[in-house]
N, C-alpha and C. Protein backbone atom coordinates (compact mmCIF):
# COMPACT_ATOMS: atom_id res chain seq x y z
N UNK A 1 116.07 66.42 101.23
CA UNK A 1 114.98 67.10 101.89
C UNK A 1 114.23 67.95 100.87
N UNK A 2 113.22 68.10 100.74
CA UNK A 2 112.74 68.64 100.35
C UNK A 2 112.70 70.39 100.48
N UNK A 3 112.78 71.16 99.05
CA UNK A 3 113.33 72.46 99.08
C UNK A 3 112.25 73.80 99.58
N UNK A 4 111.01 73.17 100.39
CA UNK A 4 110.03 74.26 100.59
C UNK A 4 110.18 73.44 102.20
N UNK A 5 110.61 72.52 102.55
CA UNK A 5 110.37 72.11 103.87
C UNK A 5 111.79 72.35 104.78
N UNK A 6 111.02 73.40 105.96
CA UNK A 6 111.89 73.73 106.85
C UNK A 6 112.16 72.88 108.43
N UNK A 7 113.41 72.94 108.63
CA UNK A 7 113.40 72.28 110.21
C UNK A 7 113.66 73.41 111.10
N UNK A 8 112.90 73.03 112.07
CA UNK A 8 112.43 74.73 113.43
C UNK A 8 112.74 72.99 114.50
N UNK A 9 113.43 74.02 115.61
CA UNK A 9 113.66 73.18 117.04
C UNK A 9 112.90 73.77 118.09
N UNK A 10 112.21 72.72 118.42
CA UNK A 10 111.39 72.98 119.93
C UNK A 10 112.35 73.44 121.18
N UNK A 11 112.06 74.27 121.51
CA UNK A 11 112.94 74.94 122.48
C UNK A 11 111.84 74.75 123.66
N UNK A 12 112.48 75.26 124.65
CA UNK A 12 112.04 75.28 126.07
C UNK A 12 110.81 75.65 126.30
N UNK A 13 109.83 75.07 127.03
CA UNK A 13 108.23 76.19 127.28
C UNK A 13 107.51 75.76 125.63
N UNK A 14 108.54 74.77 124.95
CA UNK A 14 106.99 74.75 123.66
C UNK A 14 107.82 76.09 122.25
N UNK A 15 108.40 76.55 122.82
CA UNK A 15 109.01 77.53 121.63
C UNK A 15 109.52 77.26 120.03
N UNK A 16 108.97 77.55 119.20
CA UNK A 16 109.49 77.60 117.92
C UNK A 16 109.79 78.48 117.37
N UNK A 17 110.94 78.59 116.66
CA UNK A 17 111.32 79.81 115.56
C UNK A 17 110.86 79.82 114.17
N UNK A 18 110.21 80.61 113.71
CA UNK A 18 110.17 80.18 112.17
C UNK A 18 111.22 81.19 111.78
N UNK A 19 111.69 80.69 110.45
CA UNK A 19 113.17 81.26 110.03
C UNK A 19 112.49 82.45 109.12
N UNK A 20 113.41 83.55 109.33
CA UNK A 20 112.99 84.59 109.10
C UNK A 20 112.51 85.06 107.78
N UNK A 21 113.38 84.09 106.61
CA UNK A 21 112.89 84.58 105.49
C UNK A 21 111.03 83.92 104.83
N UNK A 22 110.68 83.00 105.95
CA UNK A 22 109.46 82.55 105.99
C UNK A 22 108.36 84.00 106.77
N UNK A 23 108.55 84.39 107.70
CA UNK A 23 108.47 85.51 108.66
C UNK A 23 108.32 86.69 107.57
N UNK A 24 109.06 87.33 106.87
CA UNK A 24 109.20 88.32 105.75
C UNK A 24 108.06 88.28 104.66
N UNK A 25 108.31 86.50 104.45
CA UNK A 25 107.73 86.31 103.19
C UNK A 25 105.54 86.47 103.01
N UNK A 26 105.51 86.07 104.40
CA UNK A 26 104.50 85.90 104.56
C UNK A 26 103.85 87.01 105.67
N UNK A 27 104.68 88.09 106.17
CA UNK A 27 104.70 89.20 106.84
C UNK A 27 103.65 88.86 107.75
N UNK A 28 104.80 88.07 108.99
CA UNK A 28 104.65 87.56 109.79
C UNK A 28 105.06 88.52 111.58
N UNK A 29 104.35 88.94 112.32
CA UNK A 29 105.10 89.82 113.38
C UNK A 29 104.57 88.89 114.59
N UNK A 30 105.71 89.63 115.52
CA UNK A 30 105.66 88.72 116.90
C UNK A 30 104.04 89.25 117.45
N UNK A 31 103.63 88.12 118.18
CA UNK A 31 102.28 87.91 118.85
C UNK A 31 101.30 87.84 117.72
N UNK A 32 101.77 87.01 116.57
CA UNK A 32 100.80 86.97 115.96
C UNK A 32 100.33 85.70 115.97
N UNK A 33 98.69 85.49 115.42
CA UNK A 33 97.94 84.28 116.14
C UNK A 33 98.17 83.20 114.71
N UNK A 34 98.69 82.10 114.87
CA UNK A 34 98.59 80.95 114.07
C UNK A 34 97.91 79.82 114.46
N UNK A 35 97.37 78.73 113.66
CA UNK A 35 96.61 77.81 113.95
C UNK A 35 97.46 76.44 113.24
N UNK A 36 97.48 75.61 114.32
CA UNK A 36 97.93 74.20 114.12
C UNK A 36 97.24 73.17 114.02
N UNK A 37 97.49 72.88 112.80
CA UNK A 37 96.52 71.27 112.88
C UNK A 37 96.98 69.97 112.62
N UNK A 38 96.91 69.62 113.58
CA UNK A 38 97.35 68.19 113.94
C UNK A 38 97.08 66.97 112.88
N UNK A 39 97.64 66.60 112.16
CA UNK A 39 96.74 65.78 111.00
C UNK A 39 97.35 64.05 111.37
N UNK A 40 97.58 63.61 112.57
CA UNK A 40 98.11 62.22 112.96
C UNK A 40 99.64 62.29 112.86
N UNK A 41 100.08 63.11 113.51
CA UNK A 41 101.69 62.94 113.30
C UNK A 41 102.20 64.26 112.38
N UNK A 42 101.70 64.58 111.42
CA UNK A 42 101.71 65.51 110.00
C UNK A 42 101.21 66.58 110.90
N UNK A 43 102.07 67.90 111.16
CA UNK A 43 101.57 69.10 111.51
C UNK A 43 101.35 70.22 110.23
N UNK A 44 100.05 71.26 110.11
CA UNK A 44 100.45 72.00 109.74
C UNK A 44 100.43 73.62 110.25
N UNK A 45 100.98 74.21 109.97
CA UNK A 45 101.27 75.15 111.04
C UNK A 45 101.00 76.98 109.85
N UNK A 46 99.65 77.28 109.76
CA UNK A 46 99.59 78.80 108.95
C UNK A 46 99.00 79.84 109.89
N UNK A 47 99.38 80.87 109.81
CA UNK A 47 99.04 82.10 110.08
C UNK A 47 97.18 82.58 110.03
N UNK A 48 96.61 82.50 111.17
CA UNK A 48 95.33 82.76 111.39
C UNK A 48 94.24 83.46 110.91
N UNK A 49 95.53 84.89 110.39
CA UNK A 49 94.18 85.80 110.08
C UNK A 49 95.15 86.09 108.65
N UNK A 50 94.08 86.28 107.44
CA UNK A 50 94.78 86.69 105.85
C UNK A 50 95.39 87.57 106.09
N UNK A 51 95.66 88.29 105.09
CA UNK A 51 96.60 89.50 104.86
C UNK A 51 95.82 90.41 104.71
N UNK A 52 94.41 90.45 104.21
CA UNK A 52 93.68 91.40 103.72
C UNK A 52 93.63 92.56 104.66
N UNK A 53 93.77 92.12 106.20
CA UNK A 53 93.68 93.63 106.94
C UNK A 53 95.27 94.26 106.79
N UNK A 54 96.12 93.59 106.90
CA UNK A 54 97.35 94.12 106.78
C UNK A 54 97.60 95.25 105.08
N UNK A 55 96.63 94.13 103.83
CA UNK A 55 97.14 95.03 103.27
C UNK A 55 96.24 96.27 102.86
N UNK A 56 95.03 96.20 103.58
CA UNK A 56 94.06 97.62 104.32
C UNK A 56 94.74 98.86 104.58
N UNK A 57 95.87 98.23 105.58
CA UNK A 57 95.84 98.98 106.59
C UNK A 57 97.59 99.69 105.51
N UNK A 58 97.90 99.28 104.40
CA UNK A 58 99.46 99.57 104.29
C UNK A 58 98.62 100.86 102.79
N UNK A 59 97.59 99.88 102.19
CA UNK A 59 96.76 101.06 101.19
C UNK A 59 96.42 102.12 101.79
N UNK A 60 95.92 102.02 103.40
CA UNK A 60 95.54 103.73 103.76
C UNK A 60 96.49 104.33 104.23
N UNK A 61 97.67 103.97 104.78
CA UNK A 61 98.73 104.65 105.06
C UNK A 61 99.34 105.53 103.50
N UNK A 62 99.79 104.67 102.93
CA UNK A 62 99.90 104.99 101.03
C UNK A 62 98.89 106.27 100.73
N UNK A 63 97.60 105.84 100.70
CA UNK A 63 96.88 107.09 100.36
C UNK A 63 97.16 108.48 101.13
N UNK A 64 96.99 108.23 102.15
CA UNK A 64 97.31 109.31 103.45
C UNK A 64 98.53 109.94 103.29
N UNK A 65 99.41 109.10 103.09
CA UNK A 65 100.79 109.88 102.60
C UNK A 65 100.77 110.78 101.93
N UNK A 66 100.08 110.40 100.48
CA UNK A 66 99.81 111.07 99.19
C UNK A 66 98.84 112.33 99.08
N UNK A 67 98.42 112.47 100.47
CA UNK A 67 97.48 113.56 100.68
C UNK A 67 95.63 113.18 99.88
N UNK A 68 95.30 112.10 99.70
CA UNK A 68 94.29 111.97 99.16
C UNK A 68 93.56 111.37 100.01
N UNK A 69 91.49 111.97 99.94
CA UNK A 69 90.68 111.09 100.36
C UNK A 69 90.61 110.29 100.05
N UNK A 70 89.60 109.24 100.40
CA UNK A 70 88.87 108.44 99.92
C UNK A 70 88.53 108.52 98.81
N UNK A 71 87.52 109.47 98.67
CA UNK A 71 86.36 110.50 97.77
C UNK A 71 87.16 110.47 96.29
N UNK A 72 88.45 111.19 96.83
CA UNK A 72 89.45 111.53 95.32
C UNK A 72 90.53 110.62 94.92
N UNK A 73 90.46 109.46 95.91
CA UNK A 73 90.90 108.30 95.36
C UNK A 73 90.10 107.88 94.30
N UNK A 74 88.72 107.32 94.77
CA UNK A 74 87.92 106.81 93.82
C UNK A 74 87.08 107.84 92.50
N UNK A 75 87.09 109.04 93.10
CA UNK A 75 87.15 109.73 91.73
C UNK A 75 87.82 109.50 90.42
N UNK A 76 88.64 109.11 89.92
CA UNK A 76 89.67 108.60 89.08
C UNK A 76 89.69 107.49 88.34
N UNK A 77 88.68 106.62 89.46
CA UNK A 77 89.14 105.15 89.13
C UNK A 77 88.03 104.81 88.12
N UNK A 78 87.30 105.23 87.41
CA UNK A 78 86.32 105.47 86.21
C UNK A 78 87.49 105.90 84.81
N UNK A 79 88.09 106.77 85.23
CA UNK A 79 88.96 106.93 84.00
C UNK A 79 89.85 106.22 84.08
N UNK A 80 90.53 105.96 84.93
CA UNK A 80 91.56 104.57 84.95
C UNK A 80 91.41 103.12 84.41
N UNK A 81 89.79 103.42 84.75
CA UNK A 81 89.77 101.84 83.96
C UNK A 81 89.30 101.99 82.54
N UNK A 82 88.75 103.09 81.95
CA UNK A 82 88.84 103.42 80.71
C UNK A 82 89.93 103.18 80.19
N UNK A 83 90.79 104.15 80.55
CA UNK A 83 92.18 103.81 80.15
C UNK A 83 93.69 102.37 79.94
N UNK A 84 93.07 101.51 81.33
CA UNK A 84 93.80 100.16 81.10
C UNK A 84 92.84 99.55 79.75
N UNK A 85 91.62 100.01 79.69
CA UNK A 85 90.59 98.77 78.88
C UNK A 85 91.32 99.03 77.46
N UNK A 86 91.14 100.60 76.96
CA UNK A 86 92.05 101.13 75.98
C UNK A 86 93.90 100.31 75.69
N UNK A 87 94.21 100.31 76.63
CA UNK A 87 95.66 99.67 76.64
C UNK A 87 95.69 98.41 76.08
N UNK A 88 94.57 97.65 77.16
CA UNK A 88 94.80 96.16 76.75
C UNK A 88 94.14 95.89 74.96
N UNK A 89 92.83 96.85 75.07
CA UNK A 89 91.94 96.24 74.07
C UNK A 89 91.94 97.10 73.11
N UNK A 90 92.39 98.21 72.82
CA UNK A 90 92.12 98.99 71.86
C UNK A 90 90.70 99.58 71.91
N UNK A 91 90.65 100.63 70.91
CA UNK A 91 89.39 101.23 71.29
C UNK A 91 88.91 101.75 72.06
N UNK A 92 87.34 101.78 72.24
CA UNK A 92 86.46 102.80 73.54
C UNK A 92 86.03 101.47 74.27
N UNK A 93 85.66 102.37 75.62
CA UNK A 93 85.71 101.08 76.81
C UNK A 93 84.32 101.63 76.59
């Protein structure tokens, strides 16, 4: 069998499990909306909406924690990238 391909059993009412370390990997929660497409026999079965709001929503928690705006988040990020450019490249950015 192939080592990325999983077997899930149709249970009662249409039910599938996806196995959890798929669920984790792809930070997956219950009632969340996926889309199936039928390709003649060949299903494929991904998760509806990207990650991008999820990982929105885990950066403003992070900031918020840290006690910072917006404002003085991005204040910084001018010298920060001075500073990686310096790292990678030597010299003035």
């Amino acid at each position: 069998m192939n080592p990325k391909a999983k077997t899930l059993t149709l249970r009662g009412r249409g039910t599938l499990t996806l196995p959890a370390e798929l669920r984790k990997r792809y930070r997956l929660e219950e009632g969340e909306p996926l889309t199936l497409l039928d390709l003649g026999g060949v299903f494929i079965l991904a998760p509806k909406l990207t990650l991008v709001p999820k990982l929105v929503g885990e950066l403003s928690r992070l900031r918020e924690e840290a006690g910072l705006s917006v404002d003085e988040l991005l204040e910084g990020q001018s010298e920060q990238r001075r500073k990686l450019y310096r790292e990678r490249y030597g010299g003035q950015a």
